[in-house]
PDB file of N, CA and C in Angstrom:
ATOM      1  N   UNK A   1     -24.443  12.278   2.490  1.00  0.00           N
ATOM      2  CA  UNK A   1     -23.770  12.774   1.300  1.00  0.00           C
ATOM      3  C   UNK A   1     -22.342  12.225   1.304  1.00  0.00           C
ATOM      4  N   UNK A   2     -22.074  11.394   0.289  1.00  0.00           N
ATOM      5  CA  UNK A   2     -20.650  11.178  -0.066  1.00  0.00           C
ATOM      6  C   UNK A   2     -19.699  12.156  -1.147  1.00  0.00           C
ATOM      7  N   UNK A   3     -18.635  12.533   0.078  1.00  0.00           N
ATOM      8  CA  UNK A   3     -17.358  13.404  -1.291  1.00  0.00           C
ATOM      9  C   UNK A   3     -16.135  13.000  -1.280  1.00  0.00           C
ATOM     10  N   UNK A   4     -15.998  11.997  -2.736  1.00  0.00           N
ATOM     11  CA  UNK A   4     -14.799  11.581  -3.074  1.00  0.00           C
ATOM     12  C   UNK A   4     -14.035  12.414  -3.935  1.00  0.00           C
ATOM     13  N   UNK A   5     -12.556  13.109  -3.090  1.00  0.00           N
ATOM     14  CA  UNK A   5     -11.545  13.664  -3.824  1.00  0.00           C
ATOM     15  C   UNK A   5     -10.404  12.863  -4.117  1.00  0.00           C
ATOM     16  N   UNK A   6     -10.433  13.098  -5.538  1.00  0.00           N
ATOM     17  CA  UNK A   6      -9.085  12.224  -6.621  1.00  0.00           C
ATOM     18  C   UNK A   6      -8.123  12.884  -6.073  1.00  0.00           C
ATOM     19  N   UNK A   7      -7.120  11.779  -5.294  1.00  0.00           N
ATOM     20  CA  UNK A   7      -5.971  12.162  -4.699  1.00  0.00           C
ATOM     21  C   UNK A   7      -4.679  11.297  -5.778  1.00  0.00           C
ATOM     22  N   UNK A   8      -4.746  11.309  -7.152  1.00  0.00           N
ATOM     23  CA  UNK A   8      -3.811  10.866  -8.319  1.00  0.00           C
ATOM     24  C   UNK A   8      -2.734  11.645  -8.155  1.00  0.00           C
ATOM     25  N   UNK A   9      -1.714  10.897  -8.871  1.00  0.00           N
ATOM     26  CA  UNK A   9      -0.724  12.041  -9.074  1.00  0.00           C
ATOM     27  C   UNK A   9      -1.216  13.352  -9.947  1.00  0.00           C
ATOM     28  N   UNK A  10      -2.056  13.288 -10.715  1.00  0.00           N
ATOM     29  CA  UNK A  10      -2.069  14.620 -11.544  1.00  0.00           C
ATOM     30  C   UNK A  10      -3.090  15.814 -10.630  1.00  0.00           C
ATOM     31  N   UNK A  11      -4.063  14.924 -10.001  1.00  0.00           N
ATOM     32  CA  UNK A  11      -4.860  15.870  -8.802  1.00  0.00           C
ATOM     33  C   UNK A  11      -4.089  16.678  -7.712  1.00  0.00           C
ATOM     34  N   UNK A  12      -3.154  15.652  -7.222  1.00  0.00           N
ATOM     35  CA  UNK A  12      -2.104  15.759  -6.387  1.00  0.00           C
ATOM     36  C   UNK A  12      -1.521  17.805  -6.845  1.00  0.00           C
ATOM     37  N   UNK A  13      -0.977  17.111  -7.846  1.00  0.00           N
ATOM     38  CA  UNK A  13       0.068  18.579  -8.260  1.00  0.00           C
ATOM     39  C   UNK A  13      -0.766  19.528  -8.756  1.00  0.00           C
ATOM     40  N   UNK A  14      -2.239  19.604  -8.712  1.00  0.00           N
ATOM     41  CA  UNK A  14      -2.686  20.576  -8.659  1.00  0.00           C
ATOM     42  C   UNK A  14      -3.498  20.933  -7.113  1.00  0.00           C
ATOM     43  N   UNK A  15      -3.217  20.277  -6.272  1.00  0.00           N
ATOM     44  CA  UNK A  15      -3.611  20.744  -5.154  1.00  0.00           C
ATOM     45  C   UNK A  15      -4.495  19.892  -4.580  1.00  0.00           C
ATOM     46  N   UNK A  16      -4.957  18.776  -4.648  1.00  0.00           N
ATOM     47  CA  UNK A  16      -5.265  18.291  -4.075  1.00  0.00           C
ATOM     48  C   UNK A  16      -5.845  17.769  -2.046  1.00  0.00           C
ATOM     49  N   UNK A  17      -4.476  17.404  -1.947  1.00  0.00           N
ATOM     50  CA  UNK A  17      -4.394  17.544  -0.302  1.00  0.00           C
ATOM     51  C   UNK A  17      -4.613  18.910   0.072  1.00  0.00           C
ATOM     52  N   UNK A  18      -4.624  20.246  -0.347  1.00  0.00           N
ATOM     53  CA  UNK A  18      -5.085  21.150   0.244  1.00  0.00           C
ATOM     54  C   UNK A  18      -6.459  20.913  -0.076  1.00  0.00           C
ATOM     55  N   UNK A  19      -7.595  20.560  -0.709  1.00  0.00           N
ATOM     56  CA  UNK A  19      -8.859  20.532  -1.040  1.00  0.00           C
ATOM     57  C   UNK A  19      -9.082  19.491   0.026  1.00  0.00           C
ATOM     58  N   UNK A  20      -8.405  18.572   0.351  1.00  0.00           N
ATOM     59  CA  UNK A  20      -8.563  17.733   1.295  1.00  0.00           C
ATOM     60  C   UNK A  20      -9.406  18.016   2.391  1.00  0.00           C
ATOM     61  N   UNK A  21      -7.683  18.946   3.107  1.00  0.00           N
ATOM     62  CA  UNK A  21      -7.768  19.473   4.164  1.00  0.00           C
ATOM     63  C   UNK A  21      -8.805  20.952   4.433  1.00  0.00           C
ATOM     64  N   UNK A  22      -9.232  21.577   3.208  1.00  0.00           N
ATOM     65  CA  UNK A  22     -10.027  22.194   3.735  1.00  0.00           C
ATOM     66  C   UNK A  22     -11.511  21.775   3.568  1.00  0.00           C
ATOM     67  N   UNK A  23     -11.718  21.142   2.815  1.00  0.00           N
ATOM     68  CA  UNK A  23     -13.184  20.394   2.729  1.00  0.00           C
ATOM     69  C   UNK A  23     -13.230  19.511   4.664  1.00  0.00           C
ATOM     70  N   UNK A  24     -12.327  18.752   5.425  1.00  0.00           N
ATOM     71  CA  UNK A  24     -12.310  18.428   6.236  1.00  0.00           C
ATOM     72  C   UNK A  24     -12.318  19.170   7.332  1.00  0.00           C
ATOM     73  N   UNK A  25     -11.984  20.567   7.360  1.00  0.00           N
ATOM     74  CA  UNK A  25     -12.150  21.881   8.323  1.00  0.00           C
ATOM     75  C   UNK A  25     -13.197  22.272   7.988  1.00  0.00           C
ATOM     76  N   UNK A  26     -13.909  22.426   6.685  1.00  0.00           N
ATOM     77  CA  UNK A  26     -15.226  23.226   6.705  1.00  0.00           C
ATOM     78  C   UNK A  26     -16.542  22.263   7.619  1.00  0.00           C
ATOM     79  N   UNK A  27     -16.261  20.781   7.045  1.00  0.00           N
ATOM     80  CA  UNK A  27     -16.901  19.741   7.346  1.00  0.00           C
ATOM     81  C   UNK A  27     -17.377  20.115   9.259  1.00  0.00           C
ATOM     82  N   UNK A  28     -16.540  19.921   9.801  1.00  0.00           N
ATOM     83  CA  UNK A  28     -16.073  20.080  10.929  1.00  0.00           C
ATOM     84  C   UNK A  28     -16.662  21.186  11.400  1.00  0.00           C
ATOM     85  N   UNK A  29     -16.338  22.635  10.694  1.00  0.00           N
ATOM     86  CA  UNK A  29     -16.895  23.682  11.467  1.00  0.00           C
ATOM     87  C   UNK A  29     -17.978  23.945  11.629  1.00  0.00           C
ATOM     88  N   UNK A  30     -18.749  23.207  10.227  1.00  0.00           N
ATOM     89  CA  UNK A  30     -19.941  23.515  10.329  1.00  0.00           C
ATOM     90  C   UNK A  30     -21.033  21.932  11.015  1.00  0.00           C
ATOM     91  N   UNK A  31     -19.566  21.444  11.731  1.00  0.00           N
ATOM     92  CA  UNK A  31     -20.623  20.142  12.236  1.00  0.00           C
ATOM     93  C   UNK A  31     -21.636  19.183  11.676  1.00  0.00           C
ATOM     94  N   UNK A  32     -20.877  18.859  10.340  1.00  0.00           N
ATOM     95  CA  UNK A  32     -21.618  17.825   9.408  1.00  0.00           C
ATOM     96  C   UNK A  32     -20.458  16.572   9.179  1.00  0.00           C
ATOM     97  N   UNK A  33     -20.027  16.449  10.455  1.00  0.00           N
ATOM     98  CA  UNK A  33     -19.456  14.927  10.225  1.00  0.00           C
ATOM     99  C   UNK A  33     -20.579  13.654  10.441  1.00  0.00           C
ATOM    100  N   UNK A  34     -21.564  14.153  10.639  1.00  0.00           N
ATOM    101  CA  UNK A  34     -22.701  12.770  10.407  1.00  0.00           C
ATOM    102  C   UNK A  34     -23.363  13.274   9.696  1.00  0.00           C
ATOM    103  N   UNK A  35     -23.319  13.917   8.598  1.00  0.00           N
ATOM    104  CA  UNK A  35     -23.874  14.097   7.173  1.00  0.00           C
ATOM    105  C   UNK A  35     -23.136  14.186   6.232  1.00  0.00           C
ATOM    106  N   UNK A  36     -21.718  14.269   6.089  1.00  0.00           N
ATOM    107  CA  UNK A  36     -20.967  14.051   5.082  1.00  0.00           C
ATOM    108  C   UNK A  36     -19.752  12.956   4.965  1.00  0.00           C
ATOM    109  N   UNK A  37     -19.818  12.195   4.272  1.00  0.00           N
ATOM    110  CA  UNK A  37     -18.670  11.091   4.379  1.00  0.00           C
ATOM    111  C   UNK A  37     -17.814  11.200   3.710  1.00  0.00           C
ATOM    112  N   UNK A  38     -16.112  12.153   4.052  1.00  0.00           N
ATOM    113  CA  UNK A  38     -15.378  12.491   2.727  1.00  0.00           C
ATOM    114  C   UNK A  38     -14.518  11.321   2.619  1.00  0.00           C
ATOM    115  N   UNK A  39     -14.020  11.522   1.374  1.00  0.00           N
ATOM    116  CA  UNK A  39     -12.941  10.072   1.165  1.00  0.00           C
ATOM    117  C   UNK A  39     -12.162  10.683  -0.106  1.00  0.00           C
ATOM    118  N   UNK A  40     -11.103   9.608  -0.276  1.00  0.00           N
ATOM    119  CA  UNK A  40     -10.531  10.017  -1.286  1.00  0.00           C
ATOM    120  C   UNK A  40     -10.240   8.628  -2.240  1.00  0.00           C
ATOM    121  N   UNK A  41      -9.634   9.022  -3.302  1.00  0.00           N
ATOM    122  CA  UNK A  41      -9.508   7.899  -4.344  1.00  0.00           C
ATOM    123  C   UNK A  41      -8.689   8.272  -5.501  1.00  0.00           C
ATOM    124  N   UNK A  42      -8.139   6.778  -6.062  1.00  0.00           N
ATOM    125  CA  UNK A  42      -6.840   7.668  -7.057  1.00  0.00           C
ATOM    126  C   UNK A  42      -7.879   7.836  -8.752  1.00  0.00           C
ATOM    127  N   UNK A  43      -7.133   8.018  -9.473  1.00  0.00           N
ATOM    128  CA  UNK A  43      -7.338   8.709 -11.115  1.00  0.00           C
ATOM    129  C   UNK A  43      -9.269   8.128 -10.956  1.00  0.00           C
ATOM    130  N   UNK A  44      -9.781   9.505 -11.599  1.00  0.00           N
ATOM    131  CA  UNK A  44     -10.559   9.343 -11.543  1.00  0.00           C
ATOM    132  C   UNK A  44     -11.385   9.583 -13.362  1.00  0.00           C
ATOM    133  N   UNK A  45     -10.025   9.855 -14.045  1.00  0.00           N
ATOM    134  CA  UNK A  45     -10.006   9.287 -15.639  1.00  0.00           C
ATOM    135  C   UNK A  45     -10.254  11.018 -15.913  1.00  0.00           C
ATOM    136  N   UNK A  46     -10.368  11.939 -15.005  1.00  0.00           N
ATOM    137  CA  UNK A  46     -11.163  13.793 -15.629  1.00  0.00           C
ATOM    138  C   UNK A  46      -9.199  14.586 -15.547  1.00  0.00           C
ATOM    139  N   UNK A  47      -8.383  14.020 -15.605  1.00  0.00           N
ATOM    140  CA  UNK A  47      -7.197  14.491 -15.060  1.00  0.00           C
ATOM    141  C   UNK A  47      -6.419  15.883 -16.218  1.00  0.00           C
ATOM    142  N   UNK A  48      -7.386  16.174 -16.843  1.00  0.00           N
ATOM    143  CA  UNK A  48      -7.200  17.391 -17.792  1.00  0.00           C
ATOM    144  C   UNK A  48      -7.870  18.598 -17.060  1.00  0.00           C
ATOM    145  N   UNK A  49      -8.686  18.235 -16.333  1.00  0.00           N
ATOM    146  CA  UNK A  49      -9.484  19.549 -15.413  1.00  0.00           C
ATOM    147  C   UNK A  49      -8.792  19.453 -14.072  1.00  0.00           C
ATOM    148  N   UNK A  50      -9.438  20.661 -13.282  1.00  0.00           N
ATOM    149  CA  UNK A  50      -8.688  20.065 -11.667  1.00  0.00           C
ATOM    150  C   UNK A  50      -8.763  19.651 -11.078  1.00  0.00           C
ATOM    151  N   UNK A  51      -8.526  19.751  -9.596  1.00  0.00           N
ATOM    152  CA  UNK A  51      -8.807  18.679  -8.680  1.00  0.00           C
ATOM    153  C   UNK A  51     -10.527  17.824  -8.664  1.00  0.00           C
ATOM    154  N   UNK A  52     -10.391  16.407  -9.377  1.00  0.00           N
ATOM    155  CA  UNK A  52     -12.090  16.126  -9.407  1.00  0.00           C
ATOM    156  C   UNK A  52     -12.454  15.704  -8.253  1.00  0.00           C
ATOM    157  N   UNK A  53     -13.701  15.877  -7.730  1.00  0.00           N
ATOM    158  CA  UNK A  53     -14.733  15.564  -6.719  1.00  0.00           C
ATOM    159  C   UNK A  53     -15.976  15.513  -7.644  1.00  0.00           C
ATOM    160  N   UNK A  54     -16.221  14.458  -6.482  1.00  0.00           N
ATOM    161  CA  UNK A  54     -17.617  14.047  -6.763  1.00  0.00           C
ATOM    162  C   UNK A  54     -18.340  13.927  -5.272  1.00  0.00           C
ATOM    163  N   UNK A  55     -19.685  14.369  -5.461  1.00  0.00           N
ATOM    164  CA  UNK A  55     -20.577  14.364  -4.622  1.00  0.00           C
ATOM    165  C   UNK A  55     -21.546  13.195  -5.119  1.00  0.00           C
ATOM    166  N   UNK A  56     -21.577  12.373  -4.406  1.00  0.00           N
ATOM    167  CA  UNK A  56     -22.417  10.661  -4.833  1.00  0.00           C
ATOM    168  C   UNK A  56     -21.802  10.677  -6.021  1.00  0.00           C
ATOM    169  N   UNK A  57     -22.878  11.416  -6.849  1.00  0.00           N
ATOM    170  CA  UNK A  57     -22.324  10.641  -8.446  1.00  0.00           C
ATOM    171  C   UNK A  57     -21.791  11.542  -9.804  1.00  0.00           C
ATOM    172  N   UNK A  58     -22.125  12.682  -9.365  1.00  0.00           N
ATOM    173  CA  UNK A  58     -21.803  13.831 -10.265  1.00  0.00           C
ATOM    174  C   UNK A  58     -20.176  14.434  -9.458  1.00  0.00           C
ATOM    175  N   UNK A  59     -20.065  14.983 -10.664  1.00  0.00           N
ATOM    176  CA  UNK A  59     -18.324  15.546 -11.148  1.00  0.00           C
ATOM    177  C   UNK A  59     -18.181  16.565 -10.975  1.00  0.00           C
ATOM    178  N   UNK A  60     -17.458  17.490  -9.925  1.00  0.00           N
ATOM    179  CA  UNK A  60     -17.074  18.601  -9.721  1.00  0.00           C
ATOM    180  C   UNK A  60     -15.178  18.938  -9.999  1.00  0.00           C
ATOM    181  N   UNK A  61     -15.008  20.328 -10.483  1.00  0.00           N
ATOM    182  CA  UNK A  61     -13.740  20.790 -10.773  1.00  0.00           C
ATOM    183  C   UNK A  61     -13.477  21.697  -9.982  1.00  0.00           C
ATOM    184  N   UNK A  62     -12.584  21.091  -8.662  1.00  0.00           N
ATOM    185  CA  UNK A  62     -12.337  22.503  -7.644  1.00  0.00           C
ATOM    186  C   UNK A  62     -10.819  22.496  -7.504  1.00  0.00           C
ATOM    187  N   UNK A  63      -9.931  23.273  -6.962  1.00  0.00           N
ATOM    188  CA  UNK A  63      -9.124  23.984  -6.445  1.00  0.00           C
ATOM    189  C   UNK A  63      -8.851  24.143  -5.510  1.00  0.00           C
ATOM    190  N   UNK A  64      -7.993  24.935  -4.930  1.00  0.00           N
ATOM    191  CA  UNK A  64      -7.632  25.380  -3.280  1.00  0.00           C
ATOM    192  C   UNK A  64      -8.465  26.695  -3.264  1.00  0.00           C
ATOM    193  N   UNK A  65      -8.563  26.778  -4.450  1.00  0.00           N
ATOM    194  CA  UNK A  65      -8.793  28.484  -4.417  1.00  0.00           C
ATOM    195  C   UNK A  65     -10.367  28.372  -4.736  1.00  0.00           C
ATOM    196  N   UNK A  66     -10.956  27.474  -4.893  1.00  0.00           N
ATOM    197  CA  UNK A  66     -12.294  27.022  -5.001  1.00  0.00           C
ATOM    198  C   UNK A  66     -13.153  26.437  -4.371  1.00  0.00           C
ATOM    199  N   UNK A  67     -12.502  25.958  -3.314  1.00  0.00           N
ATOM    200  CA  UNK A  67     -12.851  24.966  -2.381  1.00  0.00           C
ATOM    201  C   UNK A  67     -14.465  25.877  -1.313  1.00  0.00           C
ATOM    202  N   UNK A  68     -13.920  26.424  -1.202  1.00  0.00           N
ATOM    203  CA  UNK A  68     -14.392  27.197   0.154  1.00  0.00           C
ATOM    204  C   UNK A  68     -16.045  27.804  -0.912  1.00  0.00           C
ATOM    205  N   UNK A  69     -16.000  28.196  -1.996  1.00  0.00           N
ATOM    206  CA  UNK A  69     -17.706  29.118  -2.777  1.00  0.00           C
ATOM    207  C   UNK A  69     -18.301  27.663  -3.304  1.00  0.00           C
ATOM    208  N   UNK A  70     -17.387  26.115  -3.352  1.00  0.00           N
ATOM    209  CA  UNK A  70     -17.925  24.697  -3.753  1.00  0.00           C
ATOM    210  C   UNK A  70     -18.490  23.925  -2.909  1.00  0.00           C
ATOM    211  N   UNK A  71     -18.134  24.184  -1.440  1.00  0.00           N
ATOM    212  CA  UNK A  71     -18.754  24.222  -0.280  1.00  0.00           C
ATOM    213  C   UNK A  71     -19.959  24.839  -0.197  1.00  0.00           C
ATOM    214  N   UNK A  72     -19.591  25.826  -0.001  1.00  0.00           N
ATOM    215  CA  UNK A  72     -21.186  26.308   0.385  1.00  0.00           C
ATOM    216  C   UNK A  72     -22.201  26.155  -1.261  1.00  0.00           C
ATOM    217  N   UNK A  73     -21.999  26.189  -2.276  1.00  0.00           N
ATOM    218  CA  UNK A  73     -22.951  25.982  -3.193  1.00  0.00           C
ATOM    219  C   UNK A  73     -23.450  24.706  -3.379  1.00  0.00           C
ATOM    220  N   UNK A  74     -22.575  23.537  -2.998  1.00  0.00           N
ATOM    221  CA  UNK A  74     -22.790  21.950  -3.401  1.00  0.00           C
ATOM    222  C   UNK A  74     -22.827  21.159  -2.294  1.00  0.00           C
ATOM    223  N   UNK A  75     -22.437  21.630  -1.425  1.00  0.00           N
ATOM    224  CA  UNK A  75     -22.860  20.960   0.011  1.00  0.00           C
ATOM    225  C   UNK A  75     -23.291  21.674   1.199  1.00  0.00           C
ATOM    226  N   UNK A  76     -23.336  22.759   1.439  1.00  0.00           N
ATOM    227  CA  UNK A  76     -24.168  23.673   2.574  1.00  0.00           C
ATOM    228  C   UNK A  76     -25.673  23.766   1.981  1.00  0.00           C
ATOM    229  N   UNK A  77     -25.575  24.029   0.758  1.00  0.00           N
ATOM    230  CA  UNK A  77     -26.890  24.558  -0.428  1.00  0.00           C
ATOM    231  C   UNK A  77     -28.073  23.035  -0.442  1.00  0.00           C
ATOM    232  N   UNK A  78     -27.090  21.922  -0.091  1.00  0.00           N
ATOM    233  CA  UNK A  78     -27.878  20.763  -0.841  1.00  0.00           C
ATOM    234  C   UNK A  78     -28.203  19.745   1.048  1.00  0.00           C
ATOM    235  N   UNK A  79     -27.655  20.390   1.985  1.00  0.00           N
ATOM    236  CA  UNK A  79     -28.117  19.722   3.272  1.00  0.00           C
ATOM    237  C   UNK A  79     -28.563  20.590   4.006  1.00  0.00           C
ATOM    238  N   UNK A  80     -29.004  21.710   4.155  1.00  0.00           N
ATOM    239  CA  UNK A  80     -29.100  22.575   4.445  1.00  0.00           C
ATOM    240  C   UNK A  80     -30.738  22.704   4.182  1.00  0.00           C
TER     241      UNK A  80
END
């Protein structure tokens, strides 16, 4: 599973690097660094919604404050 988070300036100032960093602690805790490949990337053209991710190829709108129920529904839910 690939998850690219838009690290743009407009992702940025809505939080971004915290979605980073906790998508990379959950990754970790739950011991799916050889099932998930996170990365990041700039404007990803959705910069009216929030922080975008994408899982392969579809478009997710998460948060800091979202991060953690987008996890477990879109990537614990889907390797699991």
């Amino acid at each position: 599973m690939k998850i690219t988070v838009c690290i743009g300036s407009s992702c940025h100032l809505k939080g971004s690097r915290q979605v980073v960093e906790q998508l990379q602690y959950l990754i970790s805790e739950n011991n799916l660094k050889d099932k998930v490949d996170l990365g990041g990337t700039f404007c990803m053209g959705d910069c009216q919604n929030g922080v975008c991710v994408k899982i392969d190829d579809k478009a997710y709108s998460v948060d800091p404050d979202t991060t953690n129920e987008f996890f477990k529904t879109e990537v614990l839910a889907k390797i699991s």
